[in-house]
N, C-alpha and C. Protein backbone atom coordinates (compact mmCIF):
# COMPACT_ATOMS: atom_id res chain seq x y z
N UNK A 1 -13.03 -10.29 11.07
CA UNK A 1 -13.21 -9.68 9.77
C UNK A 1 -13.26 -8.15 9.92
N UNK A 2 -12.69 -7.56 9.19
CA UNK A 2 -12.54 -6.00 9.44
C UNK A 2 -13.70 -5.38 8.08
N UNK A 3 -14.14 -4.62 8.96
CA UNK A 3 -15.37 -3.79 8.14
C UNK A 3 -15.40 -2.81 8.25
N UNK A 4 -15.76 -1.99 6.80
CA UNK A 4 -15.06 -0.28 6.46
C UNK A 4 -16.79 0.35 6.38
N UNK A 5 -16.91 1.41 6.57
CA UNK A 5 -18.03 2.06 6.73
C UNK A 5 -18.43 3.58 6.20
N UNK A 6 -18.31 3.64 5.05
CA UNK A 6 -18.91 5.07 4.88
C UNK A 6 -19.82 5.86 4.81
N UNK A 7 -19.27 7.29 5.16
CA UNK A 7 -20.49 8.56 5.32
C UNK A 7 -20.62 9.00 4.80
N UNK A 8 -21.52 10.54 5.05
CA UNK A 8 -21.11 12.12 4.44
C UNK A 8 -21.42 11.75 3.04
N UNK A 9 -22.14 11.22 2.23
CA UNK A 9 -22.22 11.09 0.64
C UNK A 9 -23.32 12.33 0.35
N UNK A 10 -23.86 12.90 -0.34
CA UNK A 10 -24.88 13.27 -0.71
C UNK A 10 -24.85 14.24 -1.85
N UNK A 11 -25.53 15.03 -2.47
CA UNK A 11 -26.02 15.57 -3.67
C UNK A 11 -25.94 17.39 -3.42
N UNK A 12 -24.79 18.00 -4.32
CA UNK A 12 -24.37 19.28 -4.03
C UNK A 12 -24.46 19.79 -5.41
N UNK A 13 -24.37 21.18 -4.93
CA UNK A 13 -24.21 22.33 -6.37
C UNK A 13 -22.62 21.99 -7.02
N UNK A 14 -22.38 22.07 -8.16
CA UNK A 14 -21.20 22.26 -8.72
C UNK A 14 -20.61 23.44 -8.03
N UNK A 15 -19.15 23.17 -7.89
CA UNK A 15 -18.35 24.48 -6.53
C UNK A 15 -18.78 23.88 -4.93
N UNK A 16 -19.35 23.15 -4.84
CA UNK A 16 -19.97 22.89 -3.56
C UNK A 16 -18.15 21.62 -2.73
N UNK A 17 -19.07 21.70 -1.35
CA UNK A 17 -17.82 20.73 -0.77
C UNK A 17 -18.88 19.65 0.09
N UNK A 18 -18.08 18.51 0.18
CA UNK A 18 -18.26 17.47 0.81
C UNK A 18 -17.07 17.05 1.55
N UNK A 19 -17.33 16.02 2.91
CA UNK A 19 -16.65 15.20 3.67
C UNK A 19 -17.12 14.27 3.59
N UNK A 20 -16.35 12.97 2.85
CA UNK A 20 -16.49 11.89 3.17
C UNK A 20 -15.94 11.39 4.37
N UNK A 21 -16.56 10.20 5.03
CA UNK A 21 -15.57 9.64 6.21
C UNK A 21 -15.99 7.93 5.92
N UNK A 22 -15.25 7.48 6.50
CA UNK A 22 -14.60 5.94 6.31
C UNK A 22 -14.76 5.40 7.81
N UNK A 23 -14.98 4.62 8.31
CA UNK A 23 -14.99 3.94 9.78
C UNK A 23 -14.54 2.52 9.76
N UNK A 24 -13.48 2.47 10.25
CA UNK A 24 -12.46 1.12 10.22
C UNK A 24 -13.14 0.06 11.53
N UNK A 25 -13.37 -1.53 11.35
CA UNK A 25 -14.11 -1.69 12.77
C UNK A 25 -12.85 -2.24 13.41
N UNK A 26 -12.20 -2.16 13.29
CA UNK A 26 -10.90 -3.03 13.61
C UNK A 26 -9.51 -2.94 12.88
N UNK A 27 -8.80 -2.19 13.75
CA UNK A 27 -7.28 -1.60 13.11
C UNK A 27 -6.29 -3.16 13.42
N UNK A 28 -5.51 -3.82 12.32
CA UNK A 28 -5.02 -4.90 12.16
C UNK A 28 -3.56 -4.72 12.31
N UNK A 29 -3.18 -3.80 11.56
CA UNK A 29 -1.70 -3.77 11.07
C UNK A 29 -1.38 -2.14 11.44
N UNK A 30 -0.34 -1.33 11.92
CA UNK A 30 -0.31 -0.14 12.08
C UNK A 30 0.19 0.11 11.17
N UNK A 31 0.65 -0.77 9.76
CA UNK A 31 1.07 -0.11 8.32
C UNK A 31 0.27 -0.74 7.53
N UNK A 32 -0.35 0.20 7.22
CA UNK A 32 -1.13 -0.08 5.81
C UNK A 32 -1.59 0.81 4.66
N UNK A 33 -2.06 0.28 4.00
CA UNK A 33 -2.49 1.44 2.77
C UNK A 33 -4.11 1.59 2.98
N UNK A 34 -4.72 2.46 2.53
CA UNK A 34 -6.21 3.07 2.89
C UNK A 34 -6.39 3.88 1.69
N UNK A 35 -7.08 3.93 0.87
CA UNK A 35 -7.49 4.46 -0.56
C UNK A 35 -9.49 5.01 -0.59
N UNK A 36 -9.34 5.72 -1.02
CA UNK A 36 -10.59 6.18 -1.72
C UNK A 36 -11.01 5.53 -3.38
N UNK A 37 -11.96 5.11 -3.41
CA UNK A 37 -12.15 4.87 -4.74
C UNK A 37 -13.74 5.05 -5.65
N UNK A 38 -13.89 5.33 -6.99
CA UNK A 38 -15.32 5.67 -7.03
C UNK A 38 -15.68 5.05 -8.60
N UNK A 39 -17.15 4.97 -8.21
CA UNK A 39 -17.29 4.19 -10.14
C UNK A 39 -18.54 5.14 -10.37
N UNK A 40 -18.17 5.34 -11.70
CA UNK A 40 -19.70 6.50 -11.74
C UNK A 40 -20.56 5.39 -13.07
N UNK A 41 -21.36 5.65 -13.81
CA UNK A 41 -22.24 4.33 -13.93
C UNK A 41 -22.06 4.22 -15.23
N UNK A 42 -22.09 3.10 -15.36
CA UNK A 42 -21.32 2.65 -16.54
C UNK A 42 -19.71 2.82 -16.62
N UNK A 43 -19.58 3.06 -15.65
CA UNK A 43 -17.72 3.09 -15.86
C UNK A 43 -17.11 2.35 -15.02
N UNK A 44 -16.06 2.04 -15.24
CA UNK A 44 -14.90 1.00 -14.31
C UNK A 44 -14.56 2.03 -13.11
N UNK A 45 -14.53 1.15 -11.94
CA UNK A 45 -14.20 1.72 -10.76
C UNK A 45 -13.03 2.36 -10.61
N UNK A 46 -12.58 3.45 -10.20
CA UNK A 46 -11.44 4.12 -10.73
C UNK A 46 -10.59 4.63 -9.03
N UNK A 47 -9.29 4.68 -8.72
CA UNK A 47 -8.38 4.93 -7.80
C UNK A 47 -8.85 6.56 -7.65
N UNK A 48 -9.22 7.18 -6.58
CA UNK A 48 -9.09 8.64 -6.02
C UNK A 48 -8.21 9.14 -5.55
N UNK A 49 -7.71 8.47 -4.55
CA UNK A 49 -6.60 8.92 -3.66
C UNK A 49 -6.55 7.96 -2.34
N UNK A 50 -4.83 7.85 -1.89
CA UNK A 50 -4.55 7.10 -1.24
C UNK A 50 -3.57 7.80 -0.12
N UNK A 51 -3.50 6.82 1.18
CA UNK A 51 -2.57 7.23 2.39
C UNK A 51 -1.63 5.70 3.08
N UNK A 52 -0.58 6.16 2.79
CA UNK A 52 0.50 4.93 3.07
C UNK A 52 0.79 4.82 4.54
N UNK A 53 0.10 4.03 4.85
CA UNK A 53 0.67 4.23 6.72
C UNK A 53 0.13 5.33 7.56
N UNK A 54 -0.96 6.27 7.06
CA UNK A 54 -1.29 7.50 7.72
C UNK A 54 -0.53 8.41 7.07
N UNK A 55 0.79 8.28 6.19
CA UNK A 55 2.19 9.21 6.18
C UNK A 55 1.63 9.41 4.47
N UNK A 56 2.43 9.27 3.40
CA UNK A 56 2.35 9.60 2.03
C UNK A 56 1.07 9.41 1.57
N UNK A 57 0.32 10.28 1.08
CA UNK A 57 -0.54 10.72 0.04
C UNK A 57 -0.02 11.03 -0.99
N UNK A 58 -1.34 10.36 -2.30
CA UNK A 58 -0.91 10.51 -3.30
C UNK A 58 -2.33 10.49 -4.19
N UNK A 59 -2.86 11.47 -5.03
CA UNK A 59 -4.43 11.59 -5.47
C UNK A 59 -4.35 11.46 -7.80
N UNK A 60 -5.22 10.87 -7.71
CA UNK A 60 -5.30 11.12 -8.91
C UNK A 60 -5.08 12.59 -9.45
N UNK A 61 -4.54 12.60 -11.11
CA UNK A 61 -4.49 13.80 -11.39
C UNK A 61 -6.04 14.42 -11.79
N UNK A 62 -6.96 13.95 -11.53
CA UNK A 62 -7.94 14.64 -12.04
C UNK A 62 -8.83 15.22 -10.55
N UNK A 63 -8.77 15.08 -9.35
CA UNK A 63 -9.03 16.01 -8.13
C UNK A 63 -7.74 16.29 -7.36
N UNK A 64 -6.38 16.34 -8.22
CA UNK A 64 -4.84 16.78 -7.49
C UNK A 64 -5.78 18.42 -7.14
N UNK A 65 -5.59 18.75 -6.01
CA UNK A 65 -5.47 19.86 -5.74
C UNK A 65 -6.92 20.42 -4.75
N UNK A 66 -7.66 19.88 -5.22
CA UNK A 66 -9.13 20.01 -4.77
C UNK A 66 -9.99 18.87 -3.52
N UNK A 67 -9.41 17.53 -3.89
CA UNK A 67 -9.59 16.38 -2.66
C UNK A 67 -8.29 16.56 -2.15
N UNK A 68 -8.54 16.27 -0.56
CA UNK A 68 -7.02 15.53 0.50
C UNK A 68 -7.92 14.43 1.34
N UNK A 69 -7.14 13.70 1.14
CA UNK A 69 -7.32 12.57 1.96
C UNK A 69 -6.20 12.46 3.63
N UNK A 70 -6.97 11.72 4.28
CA UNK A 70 -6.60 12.17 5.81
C UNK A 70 -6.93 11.16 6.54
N UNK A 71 -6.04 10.89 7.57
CA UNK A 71 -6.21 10.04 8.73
C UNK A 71 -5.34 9.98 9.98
N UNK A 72 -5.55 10.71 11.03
CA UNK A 72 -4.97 11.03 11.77
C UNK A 72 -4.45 10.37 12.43
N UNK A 73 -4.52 9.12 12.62
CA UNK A 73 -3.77 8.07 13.25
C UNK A 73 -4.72 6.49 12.61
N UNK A 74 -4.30 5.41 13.22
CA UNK A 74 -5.07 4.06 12.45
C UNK A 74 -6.02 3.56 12.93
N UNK A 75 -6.68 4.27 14.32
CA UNK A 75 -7.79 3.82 14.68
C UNK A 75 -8.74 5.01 14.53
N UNK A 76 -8.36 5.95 14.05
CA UNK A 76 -9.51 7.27 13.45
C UNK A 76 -10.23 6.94 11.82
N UNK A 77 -11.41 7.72 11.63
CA UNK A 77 -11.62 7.20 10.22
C UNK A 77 -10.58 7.84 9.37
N UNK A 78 -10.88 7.27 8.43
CA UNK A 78 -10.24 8.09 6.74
C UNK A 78 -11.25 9.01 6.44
N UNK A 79 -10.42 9.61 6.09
CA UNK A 79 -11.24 10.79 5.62
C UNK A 79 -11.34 11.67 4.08
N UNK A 80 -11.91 12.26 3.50
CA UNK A 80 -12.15 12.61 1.82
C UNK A 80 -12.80 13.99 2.09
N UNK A 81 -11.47 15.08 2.38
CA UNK A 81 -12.43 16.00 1.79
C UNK A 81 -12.81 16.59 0.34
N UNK A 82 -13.51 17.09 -0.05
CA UNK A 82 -13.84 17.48 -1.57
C UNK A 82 -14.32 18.49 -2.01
N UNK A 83 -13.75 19.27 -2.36
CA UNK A 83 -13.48 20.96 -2.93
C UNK A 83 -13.65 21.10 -4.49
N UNK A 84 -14.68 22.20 -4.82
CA UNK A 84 -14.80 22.50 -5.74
C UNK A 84 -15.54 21.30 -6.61
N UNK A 85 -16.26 20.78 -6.07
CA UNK A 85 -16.82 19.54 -7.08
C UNK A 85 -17.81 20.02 -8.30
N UNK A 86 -17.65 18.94 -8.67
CA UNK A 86 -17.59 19.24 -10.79
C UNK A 86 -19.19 17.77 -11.09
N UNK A 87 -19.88 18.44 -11.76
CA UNK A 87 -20.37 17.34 -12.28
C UNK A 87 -20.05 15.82 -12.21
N UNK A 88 -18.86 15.62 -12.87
CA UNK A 88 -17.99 14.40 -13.62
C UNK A 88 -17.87 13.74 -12.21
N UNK A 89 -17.49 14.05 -10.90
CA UNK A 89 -17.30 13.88 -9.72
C UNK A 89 -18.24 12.55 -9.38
N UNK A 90 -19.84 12.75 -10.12
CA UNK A 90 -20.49 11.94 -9.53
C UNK A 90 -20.36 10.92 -10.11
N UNK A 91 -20.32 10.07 -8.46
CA UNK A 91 -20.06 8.11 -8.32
C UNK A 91 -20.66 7.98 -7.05
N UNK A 92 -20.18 6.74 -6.83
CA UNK A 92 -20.39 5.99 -5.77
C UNK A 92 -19.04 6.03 -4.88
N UNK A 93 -18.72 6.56 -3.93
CA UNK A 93 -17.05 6.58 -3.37
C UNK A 93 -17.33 5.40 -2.37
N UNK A 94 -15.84 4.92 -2.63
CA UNK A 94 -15.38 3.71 -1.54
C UNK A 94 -14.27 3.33 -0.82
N UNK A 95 -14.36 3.15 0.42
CA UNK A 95 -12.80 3.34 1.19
C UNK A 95 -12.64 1.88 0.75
N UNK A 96 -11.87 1.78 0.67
CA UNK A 96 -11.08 0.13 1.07
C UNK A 96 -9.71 0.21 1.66
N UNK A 97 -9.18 -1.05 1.61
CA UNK A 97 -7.63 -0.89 2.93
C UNK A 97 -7.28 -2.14 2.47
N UNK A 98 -6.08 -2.11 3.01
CA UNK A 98 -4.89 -3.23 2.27
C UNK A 98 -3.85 -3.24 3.46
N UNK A 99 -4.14 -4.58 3.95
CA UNK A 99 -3.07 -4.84 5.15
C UNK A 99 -1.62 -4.75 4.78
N UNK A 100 -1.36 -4.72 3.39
CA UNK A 100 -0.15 -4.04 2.52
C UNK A 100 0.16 -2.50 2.60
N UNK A 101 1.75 -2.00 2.60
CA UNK A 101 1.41 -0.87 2.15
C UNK A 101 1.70 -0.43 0.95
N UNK A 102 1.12 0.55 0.60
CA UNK A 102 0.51 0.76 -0.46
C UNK A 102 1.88 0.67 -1.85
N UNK A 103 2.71 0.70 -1.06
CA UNK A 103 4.27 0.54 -2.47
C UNK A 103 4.10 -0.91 -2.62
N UNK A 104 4.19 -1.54 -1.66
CA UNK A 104 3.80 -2.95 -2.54
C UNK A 104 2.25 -3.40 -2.88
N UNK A 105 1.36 -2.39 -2.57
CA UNK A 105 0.63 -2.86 -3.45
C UNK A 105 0.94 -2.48 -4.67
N UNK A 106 1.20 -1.22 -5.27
CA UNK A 106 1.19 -0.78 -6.24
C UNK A 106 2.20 -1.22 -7.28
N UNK A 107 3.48 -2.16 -6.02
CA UNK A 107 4.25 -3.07 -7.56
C UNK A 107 3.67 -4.50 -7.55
N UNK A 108 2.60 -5.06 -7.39
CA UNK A 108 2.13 -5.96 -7.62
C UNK A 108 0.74 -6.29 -7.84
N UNK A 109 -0.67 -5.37 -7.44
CA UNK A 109 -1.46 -5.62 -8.05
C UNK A 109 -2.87 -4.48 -7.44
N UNK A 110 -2.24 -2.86 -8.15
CA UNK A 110 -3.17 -2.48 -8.05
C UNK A 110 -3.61 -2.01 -9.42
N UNK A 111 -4.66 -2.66 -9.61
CA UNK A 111 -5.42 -2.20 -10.92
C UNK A 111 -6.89 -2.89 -10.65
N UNK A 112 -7.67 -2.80 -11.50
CA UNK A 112 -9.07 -3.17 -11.51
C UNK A 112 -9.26 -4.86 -11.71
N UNK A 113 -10.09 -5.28 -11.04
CA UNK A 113 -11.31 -4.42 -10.17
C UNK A 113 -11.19 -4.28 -8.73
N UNK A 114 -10.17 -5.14 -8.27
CA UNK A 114 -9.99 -4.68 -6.28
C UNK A 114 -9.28 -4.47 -5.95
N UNK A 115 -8.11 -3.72 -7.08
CA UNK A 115 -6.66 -3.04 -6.92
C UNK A 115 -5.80 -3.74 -5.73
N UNK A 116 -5.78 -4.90 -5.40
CA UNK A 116 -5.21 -5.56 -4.39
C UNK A 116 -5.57 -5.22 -2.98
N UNK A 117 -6.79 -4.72 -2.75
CA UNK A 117 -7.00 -4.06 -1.60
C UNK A 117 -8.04 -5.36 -1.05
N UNK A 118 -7.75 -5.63 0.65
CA UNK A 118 -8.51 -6.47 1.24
C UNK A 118 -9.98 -6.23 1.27
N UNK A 119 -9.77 -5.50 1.79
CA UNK A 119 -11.50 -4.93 2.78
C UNK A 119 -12.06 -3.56 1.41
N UNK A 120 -13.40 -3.64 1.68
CA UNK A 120 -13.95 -3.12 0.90
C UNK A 120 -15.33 -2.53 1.59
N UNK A 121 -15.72 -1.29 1.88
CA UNK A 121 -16.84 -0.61 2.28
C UNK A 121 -17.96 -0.41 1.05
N UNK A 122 -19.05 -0.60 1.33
CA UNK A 122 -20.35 -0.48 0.40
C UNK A 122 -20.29 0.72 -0.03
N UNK A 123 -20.01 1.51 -0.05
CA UNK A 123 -19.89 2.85 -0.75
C UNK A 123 -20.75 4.06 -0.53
N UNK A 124 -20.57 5.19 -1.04
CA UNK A 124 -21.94 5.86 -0.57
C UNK A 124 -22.03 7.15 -1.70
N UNK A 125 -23.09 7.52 -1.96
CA UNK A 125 -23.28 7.89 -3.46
C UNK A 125 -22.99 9.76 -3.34
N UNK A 126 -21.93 10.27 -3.94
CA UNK A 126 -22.18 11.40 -4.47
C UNK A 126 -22.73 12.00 -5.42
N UNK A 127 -23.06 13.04 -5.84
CA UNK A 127 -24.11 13.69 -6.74
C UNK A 127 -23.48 15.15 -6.59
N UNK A 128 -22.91 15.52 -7.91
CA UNK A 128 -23.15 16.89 -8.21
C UNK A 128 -24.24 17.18 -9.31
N UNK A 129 -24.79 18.13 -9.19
CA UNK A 129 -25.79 18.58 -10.29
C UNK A 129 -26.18 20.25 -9.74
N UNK A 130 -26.78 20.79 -10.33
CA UNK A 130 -27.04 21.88 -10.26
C UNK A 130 -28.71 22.21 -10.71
């Protein structure tokens, strides 16, 4: 059973930065998809940003420019950095992974609630406030 593990969560000034990291216990497939994802409370869990194979990234338009997501090869973690964070930011972030990559997940079943993704990490809570 492969188990995802995240870090780095915690509670910053608005403008502030964070690193999330992700810890894979067991690399399966050397193609896969690896996503960030976050639910802030009361809201549906929502897509952050994703990495196809280590190779194509692709981030929501609402942290385009400010998160990159990263993974230097398939037995390193994933990684979330996060620039310029905003209030609205705060959730719960969660790696998950998909022994798929991520084009076929995305023509067949990524949407809510487990966007077709296998494995799923407990999450770990960000906080902007000021």
């Amino acid at each position: 059973q492969v188990q995802l593990m995240e870090s780095g969560g915690g509670s910053v000034q608005p403008g502030g930065s964070l690193r999330l990291s992700c810890t894979v216990s067991r690399v399966t497939y050397q193609t896969d998809c690896m996503a960030w994802f976050r639910q802030a409370p009361g809201k549906e869990r929502e897509w952050v940003a994703r990495i196809d194979s280590g190779e194509e990234t692709k981030y929501a338009d609402s942290v385009k420019g400010r998160f990159t997501i990263s993974q230097d090869n398939a037995k390193d973690p994933l990684l979330l950095q996060m620039n310029n964070l905003k209030p609205e930011n705060t959730a719960i972030y969660y790696c998950a992974k998909s022994e798929r990559r991520c084009k076929e997940v995305l023509s067949t079943d990524f949407h809510p609630p487990a966007y077709g993704m296998d494995y799923w990490g407990k999450g770990t809570q960000v906080t902007i406030s000021s």
